[in-house]
Protein backbone atom coordinates (compact mmCIF):
# COMPACT_ATOMS: atom_id res chain seq x y z
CA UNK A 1 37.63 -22.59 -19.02
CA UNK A 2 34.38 -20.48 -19.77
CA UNK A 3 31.55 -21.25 -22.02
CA UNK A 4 27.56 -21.44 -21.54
CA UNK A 5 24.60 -23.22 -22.04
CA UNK A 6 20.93 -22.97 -21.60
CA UNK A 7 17.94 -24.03 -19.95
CA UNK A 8 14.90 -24.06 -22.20
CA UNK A 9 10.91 -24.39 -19.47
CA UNK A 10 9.05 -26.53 -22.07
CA UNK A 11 5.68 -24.22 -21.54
CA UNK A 12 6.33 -20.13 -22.16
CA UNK A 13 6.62 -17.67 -18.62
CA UNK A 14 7.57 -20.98 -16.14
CA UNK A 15 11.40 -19.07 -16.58
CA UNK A 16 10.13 -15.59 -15.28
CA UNK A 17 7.45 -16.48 -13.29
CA UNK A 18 8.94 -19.28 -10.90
CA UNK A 19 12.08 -17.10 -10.40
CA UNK A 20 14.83 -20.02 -12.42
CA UNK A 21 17.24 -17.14 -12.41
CA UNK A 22 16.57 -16.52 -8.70
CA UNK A 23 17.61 -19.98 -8.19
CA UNK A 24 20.34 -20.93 -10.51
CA UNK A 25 21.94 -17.15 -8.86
CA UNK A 26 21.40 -18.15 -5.57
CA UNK A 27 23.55 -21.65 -6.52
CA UNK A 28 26.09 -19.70 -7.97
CA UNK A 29 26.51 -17.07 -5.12
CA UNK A 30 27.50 -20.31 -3.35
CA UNK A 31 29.71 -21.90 -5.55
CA UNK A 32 33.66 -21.51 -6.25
CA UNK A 33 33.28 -19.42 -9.56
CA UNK A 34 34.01 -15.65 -9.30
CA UNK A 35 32.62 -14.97 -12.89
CA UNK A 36 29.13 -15.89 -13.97
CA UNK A 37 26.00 -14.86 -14.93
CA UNK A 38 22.29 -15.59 -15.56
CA UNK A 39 19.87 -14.30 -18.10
CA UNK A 40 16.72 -14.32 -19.16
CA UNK A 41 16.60 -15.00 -23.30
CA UNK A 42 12.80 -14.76 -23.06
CA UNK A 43 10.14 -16.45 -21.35
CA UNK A 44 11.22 -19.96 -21.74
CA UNK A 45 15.13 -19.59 -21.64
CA UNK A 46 17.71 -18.93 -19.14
CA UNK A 47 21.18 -18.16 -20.29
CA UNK A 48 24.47 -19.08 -17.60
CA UNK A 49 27.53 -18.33 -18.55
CA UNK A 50 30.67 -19.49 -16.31
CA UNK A 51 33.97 -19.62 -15.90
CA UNK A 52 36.42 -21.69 -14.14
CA UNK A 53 37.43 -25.03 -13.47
CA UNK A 54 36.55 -27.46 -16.13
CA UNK A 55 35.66 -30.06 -13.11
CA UNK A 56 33.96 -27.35 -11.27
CA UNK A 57 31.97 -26.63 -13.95
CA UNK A 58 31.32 -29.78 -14.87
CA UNK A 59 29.66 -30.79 -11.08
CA UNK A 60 27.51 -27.67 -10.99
CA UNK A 61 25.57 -27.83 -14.38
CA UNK A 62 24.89 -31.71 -13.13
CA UNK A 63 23.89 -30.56 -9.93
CA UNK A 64 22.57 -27.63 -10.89
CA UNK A 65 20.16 -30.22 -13.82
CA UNK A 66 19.36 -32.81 -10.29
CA UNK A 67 18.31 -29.60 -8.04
CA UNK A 68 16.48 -27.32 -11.01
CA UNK A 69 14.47 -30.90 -12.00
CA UNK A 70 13.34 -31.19 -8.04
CA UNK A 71 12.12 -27.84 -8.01
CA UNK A 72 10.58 -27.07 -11.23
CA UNK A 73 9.90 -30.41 -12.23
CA UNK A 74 10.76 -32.89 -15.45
CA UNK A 75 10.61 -33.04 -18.37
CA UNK A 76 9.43 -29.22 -17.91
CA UNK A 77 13.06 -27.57 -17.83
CA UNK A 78 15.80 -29.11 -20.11
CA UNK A 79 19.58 -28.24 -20.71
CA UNK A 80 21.73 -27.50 -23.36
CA UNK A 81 25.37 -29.54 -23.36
CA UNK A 82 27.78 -26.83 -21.75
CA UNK A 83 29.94 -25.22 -25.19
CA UNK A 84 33.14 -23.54 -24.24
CA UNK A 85 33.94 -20.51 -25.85
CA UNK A 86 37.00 -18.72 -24.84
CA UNK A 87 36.01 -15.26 -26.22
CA UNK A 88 33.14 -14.96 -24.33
CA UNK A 89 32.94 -11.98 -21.84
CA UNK A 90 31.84 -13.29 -18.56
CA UNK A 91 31.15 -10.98 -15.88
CA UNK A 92 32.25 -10.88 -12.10
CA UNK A 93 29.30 -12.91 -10.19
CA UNK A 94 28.76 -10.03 -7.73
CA UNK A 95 27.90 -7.67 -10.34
CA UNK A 96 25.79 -10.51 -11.93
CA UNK A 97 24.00 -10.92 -8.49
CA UNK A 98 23.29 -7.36 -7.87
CA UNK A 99 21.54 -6.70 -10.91
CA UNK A 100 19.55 -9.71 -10.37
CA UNK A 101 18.36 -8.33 -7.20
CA UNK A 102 17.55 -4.96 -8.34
CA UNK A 103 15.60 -6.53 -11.05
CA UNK A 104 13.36 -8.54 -8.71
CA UNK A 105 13.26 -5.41 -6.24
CA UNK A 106 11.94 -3.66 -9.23
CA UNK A 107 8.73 -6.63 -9.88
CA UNK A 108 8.06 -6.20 -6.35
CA UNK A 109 7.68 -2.53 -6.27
CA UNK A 110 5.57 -2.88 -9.33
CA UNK A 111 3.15 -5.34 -7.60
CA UNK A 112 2.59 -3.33 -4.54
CA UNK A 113 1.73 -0.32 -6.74
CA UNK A 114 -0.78 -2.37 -8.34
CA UNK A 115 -1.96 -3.61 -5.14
CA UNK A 116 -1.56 -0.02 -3.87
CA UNK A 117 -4.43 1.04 -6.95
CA UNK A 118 -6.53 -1.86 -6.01
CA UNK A 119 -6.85 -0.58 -2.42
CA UNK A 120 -8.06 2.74 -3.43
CA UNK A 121 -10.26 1.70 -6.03
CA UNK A 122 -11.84 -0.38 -3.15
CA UNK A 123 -11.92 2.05 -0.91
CA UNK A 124 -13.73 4.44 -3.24
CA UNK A 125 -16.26 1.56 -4.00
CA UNK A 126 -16.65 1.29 0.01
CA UNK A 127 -17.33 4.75 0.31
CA UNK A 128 -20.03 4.73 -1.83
CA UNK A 129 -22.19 1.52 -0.04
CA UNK A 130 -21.54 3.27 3.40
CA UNK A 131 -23.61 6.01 1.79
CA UNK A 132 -25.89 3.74 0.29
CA UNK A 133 -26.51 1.69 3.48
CA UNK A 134 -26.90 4.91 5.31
CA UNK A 135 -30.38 5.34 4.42
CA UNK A 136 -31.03 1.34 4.17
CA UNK A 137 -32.81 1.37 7.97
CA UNK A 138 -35.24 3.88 6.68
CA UNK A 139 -36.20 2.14 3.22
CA UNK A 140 -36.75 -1.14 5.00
CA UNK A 141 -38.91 0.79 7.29
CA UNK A 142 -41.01 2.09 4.46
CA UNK A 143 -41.41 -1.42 2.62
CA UNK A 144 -42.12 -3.34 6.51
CA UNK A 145 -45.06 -0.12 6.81
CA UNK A 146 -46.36 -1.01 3.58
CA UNK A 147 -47.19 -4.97 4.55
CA UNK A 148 -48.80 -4.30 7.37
């Protein structure tokens, strides 16, 4: 059997940003399938597509519904009802999983270039009080000579 469904965050970015692909992969890398895959649809929908054992499949979208509810929270995630569809090209779960990965590697290379830019522009912006705070002893000097 092999079909899909969805999962649909009720508020936009709770999909990309709290890593529901992550997840839902990480239950699939230890389930029985050997085909399957998640995707992001956009920033409130997750597609999975499996195949397998009817049962099988059955037991991990209802377990898969109990564990994504504890984590995320309800009523903010909901799921579609499971619709087979035999033409539907579902790839091998190992292939799914690696470009998963390399997709997250990529976000966190991102982040630590923009934390990388933020360091330097802070470090520029030191530079210039040390300067500034160089001559500070003398200018208090001048003001504390003044009041007396």
């Amino acid at each position: 059997m092999k079909g899909s469904f969805l999962i649909k965050a009720r508020e936009k970015n709770v999909v990309p940003e709290k890593g529901v692909r992550a997840f839902i992969m990480e239950r699939l890398l230890n389930s029985p399938f050997q085909k399957a895959s998640v995707s992001n649809l956009d920033s409130k929908t997750v597609e999975i597509k499996l195949e397998g054992d009817e049962r099988q499949i059955r037991e991990f979208v209802q377990n898969l519904e109990k564990a994504l509810i504890a984590e995320f929270g309800n009523p903010a995630i909901s799921f579609t009802v499971f619709e087979e569809n035999p033409a539907l090209e579902v790839p091998e779960l190992m292939r799914s999983s690696q470009a998963l990965m390399v997709g997250q590697l990529q976000k966190g290379v991102n982040v630590q270039l923009e934390i990388l830019t933020a360091l330097k522009q802070m470090a520029g912006e030191l530079k210039g009080m040390s300067q500034g705070l160089k001559g500070m002893p003398g200018e208090i000097g001048k003001v504390l000579s003044k009041q007396q």
